[in-house]
PDB file of N, CA and C in Angstrom:
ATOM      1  N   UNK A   1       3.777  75.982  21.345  1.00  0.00           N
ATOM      2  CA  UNK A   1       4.907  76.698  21.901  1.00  0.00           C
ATOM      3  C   UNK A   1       4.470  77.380  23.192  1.00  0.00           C
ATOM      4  N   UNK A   2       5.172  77.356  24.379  1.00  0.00           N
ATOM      5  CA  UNK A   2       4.711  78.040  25.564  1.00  0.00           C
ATOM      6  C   UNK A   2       5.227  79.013  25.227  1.00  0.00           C
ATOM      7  N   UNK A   3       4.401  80.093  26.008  1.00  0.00           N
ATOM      8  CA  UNK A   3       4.724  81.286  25.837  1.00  0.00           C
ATOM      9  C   UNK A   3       5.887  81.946  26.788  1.00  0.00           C
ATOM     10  N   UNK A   4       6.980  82.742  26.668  1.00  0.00           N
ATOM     11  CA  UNK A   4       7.872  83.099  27.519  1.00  0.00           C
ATOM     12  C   UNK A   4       7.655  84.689  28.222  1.00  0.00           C
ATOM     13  N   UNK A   5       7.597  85.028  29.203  1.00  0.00           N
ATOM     14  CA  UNK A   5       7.795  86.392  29.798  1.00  0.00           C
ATOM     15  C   UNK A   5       8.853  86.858  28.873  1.00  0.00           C
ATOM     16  N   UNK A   6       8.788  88.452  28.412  1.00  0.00           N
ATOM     17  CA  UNK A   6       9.703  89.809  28.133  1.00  0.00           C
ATOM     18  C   UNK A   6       9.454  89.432  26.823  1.00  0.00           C
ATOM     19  N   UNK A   7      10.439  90.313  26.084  1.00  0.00           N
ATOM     20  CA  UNK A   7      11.115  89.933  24.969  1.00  0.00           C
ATOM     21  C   UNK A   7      12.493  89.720  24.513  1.00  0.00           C
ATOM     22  N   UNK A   8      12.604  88.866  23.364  1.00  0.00           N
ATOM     23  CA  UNK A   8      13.896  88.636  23.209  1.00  0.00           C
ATOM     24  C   UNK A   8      14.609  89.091  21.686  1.00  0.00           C
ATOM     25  N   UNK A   9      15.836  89.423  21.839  1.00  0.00           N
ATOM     26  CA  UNK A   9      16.838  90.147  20.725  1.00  0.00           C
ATOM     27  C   UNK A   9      17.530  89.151  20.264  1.00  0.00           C
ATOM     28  N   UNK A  10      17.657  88.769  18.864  1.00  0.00           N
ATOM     29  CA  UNK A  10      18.981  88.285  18.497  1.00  0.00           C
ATOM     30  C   UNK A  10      19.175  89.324  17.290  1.00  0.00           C
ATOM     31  N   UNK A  11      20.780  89.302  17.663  1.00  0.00           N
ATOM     32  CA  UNK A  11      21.625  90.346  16.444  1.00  0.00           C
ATOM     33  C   UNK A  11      22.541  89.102  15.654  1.00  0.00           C
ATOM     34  N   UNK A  12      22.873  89.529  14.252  1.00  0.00           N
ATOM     35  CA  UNK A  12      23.918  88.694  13.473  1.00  0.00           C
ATOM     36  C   UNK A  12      24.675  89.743  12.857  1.00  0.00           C
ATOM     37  N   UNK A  13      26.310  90.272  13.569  1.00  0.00           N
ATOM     38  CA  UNK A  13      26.743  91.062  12.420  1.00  0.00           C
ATOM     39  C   UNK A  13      27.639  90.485  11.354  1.00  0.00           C
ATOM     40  N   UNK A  14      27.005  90.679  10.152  1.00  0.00           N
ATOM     41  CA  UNK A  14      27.711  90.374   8.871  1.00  0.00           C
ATOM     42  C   UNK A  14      28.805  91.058   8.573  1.00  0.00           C
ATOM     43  N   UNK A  15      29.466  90.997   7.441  1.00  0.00           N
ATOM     44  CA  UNK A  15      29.983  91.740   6.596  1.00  0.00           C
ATOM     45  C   UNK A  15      29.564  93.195   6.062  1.00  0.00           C
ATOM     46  N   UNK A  16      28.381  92.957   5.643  1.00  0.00           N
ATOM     47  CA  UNK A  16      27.786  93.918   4.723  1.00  0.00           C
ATOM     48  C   UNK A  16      26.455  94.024   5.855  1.00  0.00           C
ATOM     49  N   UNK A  17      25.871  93.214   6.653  1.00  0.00           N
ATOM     50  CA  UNK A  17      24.333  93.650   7.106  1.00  0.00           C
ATOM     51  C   UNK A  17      24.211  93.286   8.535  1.00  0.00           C
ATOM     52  N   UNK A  18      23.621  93.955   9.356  1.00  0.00           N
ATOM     53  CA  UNK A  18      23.936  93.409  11.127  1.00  0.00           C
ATOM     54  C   UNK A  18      21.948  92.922  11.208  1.00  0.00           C
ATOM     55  N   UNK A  19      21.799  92.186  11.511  1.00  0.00           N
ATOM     56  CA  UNK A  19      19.626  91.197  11.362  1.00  0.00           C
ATOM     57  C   UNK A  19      19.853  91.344  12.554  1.00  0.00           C
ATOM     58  N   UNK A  20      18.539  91.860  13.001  1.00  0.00           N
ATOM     59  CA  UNK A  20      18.340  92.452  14.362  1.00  0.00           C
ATOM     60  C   UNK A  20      16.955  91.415  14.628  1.00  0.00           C
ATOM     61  N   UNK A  21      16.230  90.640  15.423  1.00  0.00           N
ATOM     62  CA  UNK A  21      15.144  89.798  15.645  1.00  0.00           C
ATOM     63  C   UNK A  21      14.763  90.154  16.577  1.00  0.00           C
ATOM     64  N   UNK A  22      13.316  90.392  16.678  1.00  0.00           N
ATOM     65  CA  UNK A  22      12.766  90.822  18.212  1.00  0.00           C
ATOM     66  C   UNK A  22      11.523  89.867  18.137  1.00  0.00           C
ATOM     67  N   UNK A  23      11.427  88.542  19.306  1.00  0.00           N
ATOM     68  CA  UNK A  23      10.215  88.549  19.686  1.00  0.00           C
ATOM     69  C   UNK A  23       9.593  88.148  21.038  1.00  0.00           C
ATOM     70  N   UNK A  24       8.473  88.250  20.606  1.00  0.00           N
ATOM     71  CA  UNK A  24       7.432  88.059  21.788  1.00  0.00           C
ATOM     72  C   UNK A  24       7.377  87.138  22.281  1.00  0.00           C
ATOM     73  N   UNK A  25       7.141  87.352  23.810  1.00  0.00           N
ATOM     74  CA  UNK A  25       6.827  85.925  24.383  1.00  0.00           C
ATOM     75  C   UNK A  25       5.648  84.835  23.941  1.00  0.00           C
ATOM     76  N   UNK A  26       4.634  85.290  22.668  1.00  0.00           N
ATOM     77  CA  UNK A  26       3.986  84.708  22.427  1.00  0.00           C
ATOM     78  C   UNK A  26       4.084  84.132  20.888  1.00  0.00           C
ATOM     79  N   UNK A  27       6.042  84.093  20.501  1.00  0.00           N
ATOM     80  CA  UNK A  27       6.018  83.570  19.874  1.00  0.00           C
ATOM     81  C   UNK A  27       6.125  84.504  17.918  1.00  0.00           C
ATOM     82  N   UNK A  28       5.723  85.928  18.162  1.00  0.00           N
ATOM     83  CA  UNK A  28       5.575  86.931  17.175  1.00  0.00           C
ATOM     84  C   UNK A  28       6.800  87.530  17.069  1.00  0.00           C
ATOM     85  N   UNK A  29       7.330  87.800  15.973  1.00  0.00           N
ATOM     86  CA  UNK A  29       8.359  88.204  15.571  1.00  0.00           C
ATOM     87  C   UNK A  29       8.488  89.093  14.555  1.00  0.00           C
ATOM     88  N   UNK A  30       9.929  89.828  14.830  1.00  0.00           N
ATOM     89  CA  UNK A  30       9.804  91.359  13.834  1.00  0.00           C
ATOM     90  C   UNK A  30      11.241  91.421  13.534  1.00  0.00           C
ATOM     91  N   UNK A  31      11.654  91.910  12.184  1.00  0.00           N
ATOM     92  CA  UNK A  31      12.907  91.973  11.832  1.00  0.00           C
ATOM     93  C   UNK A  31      13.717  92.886  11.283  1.00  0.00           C
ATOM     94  N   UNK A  32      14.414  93.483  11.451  1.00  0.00           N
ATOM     95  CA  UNK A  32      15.443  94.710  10.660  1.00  0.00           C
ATOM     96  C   UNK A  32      16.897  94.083  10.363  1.00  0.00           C
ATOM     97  N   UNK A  33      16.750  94.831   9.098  1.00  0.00           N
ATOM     98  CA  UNK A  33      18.773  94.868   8.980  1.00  0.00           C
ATOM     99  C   UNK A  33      18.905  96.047   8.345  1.00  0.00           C
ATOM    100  N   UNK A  34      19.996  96.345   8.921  1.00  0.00           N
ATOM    101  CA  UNK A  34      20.869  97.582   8.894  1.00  0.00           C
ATOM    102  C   UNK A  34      22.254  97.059   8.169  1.00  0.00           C
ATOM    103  N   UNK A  35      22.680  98.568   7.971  1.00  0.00           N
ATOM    104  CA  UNK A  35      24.688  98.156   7.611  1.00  0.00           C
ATOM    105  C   UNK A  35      25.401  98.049   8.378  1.00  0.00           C
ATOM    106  N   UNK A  36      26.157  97.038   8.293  1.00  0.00           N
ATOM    107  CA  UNK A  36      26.891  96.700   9.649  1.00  0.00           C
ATOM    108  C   UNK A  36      28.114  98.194   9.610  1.00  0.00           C
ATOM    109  N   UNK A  37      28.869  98.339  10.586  1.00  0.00           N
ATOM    110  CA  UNK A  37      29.284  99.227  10.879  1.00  0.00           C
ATOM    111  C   UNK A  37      30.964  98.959  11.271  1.00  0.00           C
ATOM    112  N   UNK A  38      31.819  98.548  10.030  1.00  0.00           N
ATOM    113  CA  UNK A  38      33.442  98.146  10.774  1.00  0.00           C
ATOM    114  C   UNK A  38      33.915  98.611  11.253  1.00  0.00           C
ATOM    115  N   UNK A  39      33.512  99.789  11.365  1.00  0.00           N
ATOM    116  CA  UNK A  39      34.664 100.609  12.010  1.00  0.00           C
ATOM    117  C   UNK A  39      34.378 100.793  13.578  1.00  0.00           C
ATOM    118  N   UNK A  40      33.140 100.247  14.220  1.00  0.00           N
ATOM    119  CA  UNK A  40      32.478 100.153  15.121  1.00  0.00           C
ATOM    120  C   UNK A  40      31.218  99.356  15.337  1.00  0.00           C
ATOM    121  N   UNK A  41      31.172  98.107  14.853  1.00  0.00           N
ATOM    122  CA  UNK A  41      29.829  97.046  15.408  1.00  0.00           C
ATOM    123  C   UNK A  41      28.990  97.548  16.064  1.00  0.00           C
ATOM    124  N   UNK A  42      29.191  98.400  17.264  1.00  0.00           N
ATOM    125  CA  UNK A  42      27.765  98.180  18.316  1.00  0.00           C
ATOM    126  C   UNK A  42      27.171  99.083  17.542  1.00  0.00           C
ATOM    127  N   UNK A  43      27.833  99.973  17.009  1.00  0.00           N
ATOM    128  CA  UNK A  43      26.894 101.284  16.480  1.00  0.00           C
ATOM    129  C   UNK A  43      26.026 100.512  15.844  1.00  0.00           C
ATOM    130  N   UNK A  44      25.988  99.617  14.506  1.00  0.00           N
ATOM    131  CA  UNK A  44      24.801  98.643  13.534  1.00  0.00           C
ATOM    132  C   UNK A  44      24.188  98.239  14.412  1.00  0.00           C
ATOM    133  N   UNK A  45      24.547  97.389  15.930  1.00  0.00           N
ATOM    134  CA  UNK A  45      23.815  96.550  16.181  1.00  0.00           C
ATOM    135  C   UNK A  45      23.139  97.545  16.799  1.00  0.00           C
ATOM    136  N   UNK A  46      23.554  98.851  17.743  1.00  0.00           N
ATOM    137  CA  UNK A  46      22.493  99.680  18.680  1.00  0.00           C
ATOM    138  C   UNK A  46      21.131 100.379  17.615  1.00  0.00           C
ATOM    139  N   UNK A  47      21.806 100.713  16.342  1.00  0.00           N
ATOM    140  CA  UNK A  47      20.839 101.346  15.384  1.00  0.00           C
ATOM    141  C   UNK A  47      19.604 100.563  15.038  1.00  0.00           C
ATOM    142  N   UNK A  48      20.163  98.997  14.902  1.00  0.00           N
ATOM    143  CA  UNK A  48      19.407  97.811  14.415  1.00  0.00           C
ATOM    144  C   UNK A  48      18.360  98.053  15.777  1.00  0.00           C
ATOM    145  N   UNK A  49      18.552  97.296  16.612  1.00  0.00           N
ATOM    146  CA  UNK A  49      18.150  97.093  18.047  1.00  0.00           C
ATOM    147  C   UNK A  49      17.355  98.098  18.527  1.00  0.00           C
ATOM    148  N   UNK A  50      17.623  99.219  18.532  1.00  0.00           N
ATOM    149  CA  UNK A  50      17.070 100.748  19.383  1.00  0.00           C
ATOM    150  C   UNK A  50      15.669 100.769  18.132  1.00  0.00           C
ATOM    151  N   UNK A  51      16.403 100.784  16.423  1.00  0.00           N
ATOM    152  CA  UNK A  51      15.256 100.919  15.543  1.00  0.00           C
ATOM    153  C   UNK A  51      14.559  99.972  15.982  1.00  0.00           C
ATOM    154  N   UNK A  52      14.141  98.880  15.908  1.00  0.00           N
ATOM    155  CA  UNK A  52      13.183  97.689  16.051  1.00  0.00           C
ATOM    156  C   UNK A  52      12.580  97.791  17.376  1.00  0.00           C
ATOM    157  N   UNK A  53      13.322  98.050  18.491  1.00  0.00           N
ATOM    158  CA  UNK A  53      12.598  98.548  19.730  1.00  0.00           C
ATOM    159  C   UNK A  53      11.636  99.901  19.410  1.00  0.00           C
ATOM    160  N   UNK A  54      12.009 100.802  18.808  1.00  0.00           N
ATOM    161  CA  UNK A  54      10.891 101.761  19.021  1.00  0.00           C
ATOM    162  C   UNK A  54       9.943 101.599  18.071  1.00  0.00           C
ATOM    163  N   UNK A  55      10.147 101.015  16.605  1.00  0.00           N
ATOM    164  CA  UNK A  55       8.961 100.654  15.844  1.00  0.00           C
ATOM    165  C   UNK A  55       7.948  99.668  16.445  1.00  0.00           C
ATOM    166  N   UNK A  56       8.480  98.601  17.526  1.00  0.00           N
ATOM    167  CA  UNK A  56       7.901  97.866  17.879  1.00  0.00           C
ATOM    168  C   UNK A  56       7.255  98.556  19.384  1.00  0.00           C
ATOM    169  N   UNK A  57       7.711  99.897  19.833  1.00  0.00           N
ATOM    170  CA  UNK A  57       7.054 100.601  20.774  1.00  0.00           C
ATOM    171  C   UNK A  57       7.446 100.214  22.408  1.00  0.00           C
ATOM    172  N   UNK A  58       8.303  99.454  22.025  1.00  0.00           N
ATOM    173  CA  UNK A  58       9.195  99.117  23.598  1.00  0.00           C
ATOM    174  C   UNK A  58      10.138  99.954  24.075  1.00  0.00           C
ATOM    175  N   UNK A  59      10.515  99.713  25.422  1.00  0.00           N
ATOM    176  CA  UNK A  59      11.297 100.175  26.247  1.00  0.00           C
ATOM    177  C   UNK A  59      12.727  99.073  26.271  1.00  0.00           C
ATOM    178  N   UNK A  60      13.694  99.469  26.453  1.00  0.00           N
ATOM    179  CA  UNK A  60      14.918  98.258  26.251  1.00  0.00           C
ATOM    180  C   UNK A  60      15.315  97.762  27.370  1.00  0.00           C
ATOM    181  N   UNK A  61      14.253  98.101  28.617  1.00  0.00           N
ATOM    182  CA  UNK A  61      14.223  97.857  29.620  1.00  0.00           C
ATOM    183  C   UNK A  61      12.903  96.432  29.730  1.00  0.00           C
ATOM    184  N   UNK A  62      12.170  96.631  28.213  1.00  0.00           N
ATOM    185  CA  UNK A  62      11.371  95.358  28.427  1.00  0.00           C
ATOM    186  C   UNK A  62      11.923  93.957  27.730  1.00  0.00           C
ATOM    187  N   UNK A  63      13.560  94.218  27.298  1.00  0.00           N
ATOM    188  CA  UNK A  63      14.068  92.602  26.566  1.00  0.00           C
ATOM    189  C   UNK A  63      14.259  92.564  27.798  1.00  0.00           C
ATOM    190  N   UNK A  64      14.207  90.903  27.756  1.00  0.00           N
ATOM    191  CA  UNK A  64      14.342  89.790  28.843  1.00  0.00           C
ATOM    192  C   UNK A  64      15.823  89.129  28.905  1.00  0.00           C
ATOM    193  N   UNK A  65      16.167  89.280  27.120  1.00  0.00           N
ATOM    194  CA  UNK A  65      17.404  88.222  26.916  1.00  0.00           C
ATOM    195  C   UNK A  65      17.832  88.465  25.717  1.00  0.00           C
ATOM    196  N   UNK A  66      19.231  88.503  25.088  1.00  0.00           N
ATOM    197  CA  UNK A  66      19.878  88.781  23.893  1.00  0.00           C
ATOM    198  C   UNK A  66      20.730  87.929  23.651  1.00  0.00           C
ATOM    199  N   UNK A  67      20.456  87.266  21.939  1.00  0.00           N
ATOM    200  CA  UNK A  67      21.498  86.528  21.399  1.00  0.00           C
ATOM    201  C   UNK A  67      22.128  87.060  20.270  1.00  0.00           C
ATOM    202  N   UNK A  68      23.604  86.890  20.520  1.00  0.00           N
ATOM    203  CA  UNK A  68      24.284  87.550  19.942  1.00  0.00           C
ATOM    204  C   UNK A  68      25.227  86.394  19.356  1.00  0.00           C
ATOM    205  N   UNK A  69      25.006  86.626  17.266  1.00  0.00           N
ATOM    206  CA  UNK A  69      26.140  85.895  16.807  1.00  0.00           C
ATOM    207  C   UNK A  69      27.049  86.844  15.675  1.00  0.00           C
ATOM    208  N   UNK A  70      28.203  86.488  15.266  1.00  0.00           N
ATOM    209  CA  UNK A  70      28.570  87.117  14.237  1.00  0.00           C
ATOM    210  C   UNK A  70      29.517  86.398  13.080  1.00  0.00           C
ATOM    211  N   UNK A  71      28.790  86.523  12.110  1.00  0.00           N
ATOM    212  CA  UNK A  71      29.073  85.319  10.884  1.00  0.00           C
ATOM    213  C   UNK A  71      30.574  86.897  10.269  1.00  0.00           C
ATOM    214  N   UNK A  72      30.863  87.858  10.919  1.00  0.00           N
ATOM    215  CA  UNK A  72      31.938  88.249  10.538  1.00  0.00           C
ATOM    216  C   UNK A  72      33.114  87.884  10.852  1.00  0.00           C
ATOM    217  N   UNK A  73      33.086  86.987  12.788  1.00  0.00           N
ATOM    218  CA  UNK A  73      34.089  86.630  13.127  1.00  0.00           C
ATOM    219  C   UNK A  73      34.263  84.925  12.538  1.00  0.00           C
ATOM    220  N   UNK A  74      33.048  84.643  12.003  1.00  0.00           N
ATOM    221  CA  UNK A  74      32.760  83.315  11.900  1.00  0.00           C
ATOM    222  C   UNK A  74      34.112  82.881  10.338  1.00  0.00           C
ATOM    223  N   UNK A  75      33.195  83.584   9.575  1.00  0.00           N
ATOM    224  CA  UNK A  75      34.145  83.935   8.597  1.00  0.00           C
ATOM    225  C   UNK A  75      35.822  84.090   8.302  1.00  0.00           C
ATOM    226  N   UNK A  76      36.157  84.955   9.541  1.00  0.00           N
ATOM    227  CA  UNK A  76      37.662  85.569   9.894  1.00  0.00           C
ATOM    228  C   UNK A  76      38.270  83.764   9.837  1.00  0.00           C
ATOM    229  N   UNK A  77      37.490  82.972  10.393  1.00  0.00           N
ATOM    230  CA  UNK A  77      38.568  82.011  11.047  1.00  0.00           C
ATOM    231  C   UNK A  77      38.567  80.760   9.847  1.00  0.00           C
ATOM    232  N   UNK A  78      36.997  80.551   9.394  1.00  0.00           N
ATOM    233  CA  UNK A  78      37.038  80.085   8.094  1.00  0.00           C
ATOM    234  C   UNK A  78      37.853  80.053   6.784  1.00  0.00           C
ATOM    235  N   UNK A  79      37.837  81.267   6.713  1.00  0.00           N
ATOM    236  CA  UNK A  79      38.837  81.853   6.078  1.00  0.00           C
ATOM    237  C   UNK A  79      40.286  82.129   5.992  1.00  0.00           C
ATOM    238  N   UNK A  80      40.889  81.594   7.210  1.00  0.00           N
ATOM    239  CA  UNK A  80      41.987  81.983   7.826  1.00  0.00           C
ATOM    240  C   UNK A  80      42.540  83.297   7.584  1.00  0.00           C
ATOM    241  N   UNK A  81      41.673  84.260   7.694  1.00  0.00           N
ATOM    242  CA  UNK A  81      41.780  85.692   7.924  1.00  0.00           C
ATOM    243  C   UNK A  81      41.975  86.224   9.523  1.00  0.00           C
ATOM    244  N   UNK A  82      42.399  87.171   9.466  1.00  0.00           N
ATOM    245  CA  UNK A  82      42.574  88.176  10.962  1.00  0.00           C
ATOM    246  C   UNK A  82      43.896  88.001  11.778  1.00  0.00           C
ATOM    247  N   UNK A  83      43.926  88.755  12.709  1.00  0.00           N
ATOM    248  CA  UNK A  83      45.006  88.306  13.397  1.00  0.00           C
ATOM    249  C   UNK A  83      45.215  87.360  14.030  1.00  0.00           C
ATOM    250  N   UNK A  84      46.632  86.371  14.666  1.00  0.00           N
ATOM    251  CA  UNK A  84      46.948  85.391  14.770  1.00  0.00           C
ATOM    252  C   UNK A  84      46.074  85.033  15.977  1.00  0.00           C
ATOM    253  N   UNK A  85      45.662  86.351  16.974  1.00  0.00           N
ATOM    254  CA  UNK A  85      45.452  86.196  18.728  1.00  0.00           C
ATOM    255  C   UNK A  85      44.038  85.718  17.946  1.00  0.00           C
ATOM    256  N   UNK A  86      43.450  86.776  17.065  1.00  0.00           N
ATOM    257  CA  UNK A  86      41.987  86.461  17.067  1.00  0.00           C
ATOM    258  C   UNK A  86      41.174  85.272  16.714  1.00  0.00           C
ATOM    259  N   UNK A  87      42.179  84.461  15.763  1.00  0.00           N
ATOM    260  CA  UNK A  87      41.915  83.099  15.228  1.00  0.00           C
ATOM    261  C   UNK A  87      41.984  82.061  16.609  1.00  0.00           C
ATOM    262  N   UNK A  88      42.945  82.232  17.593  1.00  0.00           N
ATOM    263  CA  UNK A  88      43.563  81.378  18.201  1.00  0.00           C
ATOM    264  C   UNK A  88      42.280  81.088  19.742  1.00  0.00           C
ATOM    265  N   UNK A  89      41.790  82.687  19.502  1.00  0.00           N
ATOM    266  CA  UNK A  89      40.234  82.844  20.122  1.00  0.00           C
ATOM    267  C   UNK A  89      39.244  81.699  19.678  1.00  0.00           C
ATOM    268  N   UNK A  90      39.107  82.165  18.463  1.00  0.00           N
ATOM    269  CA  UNK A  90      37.835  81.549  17.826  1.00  0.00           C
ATOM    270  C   UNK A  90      37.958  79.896  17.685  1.00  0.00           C
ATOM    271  N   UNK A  91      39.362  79.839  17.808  1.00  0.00           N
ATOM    272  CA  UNK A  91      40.160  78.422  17.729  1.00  0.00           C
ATOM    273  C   UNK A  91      39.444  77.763  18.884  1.00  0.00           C
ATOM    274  N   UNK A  92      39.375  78.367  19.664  1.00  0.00           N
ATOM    275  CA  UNK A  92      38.907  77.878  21.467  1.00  0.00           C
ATOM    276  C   UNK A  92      37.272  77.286  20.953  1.00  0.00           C
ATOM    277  N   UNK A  93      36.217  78.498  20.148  1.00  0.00           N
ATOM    278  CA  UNK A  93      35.231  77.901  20.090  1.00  0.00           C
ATOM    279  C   UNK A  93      34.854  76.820  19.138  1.00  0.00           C
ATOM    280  N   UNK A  94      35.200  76.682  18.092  1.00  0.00           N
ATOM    281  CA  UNK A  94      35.548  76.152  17.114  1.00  0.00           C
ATOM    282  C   UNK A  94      36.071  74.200  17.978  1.00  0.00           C
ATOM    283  N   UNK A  95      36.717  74.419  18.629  1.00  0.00           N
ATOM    284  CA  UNK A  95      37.473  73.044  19.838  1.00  0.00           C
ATOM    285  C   UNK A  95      38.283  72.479  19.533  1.00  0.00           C
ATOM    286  N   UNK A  96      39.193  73.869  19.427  1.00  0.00           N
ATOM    287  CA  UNK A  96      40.719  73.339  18.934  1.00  0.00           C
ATOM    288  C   UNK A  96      41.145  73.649  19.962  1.00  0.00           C
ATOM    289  N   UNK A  97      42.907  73.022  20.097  1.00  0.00           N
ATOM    290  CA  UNK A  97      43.339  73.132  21.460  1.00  0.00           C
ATOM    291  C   UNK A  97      43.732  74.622  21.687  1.00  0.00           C
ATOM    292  N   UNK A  98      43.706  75.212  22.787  1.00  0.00           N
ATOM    293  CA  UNK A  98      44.146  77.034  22.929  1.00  0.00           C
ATOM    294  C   UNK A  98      45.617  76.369  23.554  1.00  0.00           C
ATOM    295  N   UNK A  99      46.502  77.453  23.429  1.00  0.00           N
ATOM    296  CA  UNK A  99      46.292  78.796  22.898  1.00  0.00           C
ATOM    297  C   UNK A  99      46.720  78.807  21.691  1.00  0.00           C
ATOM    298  N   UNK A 100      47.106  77.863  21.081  1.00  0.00           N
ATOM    299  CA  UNK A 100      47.242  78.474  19.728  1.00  0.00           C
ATOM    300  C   UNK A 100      46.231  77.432  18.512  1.00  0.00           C
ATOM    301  N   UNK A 101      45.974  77.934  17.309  1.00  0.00           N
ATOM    302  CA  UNK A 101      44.976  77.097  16.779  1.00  0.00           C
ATOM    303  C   UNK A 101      46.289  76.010  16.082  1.00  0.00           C
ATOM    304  N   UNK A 102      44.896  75.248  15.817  1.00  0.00           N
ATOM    305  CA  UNK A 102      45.610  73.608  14.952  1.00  0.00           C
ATOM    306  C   UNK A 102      45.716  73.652  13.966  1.00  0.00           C
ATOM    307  N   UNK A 103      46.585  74.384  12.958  1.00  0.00           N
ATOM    308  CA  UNK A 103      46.288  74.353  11.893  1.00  0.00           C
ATOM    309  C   UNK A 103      45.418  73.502  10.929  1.00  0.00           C
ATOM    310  N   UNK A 104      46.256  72.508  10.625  1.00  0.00           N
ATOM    311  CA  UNK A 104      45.789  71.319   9.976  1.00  0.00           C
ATOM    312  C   UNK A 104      44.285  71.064  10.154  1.00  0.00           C
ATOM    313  N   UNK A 105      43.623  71.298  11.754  1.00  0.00           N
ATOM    314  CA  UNK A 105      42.454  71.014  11.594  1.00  0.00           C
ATOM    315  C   UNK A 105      41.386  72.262  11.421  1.00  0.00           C
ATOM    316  N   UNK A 106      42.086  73.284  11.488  1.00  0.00           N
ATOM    317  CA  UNK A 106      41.846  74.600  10.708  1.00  0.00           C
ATOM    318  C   UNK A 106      41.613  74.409   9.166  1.00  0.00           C
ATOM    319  N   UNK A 107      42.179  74.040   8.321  1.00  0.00           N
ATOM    320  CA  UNK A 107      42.322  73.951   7.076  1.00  0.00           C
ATOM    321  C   UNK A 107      41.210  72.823   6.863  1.00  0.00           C
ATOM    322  N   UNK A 108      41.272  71.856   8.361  1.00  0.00           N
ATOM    323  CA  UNK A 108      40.083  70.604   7.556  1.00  0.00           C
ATOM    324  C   UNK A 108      39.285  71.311   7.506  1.00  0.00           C
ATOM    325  N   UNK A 109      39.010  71.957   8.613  1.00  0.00           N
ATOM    326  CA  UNK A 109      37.562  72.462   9.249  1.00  0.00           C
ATOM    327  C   UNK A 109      37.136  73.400   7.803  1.00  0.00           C
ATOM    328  N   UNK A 110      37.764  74.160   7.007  1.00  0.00           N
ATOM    329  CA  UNK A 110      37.878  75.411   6.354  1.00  0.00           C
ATOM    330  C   UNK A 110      37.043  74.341   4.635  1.00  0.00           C
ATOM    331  N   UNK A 111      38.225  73.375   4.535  1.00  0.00           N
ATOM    332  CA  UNK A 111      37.990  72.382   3.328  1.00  0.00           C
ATOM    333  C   UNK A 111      36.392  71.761   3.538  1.00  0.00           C
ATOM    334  N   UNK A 112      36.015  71.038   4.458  1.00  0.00           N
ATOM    335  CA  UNK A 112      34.455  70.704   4.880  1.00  0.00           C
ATOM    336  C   UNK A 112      33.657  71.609   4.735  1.00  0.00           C
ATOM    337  N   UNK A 113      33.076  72.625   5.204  1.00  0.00           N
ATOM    338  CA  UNK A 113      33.210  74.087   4.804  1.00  0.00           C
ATOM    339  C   UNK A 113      32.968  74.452   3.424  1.00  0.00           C
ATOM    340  N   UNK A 114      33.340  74.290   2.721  1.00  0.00           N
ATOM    341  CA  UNK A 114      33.495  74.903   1.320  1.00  0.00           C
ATOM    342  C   UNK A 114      32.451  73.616   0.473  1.00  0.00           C
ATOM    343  N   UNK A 115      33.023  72.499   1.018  1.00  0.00           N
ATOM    344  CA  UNK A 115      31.839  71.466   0.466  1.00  0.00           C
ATOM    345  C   UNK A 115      30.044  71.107  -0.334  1.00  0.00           C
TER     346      UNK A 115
END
């Protein structure tokens, strides 16, 4: 593995837990989870993130790059939960036609899924 300059963040907020990943350009890695936070996300992910930065003794001025996923919105659309705008979002990534989602291939997508 080559080694990369800085460090790098990935966050996942869940339902129940926001996994915070920090590593090194040489490949070393360190991990926290926290409670995710509904009533406000960044708060889990800043708690997650800020904790793992200072146990790990960094400055947040030394990440290089942050990936950010969330198996809560992932879920919403799986599920055919949330509001109509927010599905019709996720519809876009998912590669259904915008602006509104496809049902039918909503429901495939949902049925495969469950498999």
């Amino acid at each position: 593995m080559l080694a990369q300059p800085g460090y790098r963040l990935g966050v996942d907020i869940g339902g129940t837990f926001t996994d915070v990943v920090l590593l090194d350009g040489d490949g070393g890695m360190r991990t926290r989870k926290v409670l995710s936070t509904p009533d406000d996300y960044a708060r889990g992910v800043l708690e997650g993130a800020l904790g793992l930065l200072e146990e790990a003794g960094l400055e947040p001025a030394e990440v290089t790059g942050i990936v950010h996923a969330t198996t809560v919105a992932s879920n919403t659309v799986l599920e055919g939960q949330g509001a109509r705008t927010a599905r019709s979002h996720y519809g876009v990534v998912l590669g259904l036609d915008p602006p509104t989602v496809d049902e039918p291939a909503t429901a495939a997508l949902r049925e495969t899924m469950r498999r």
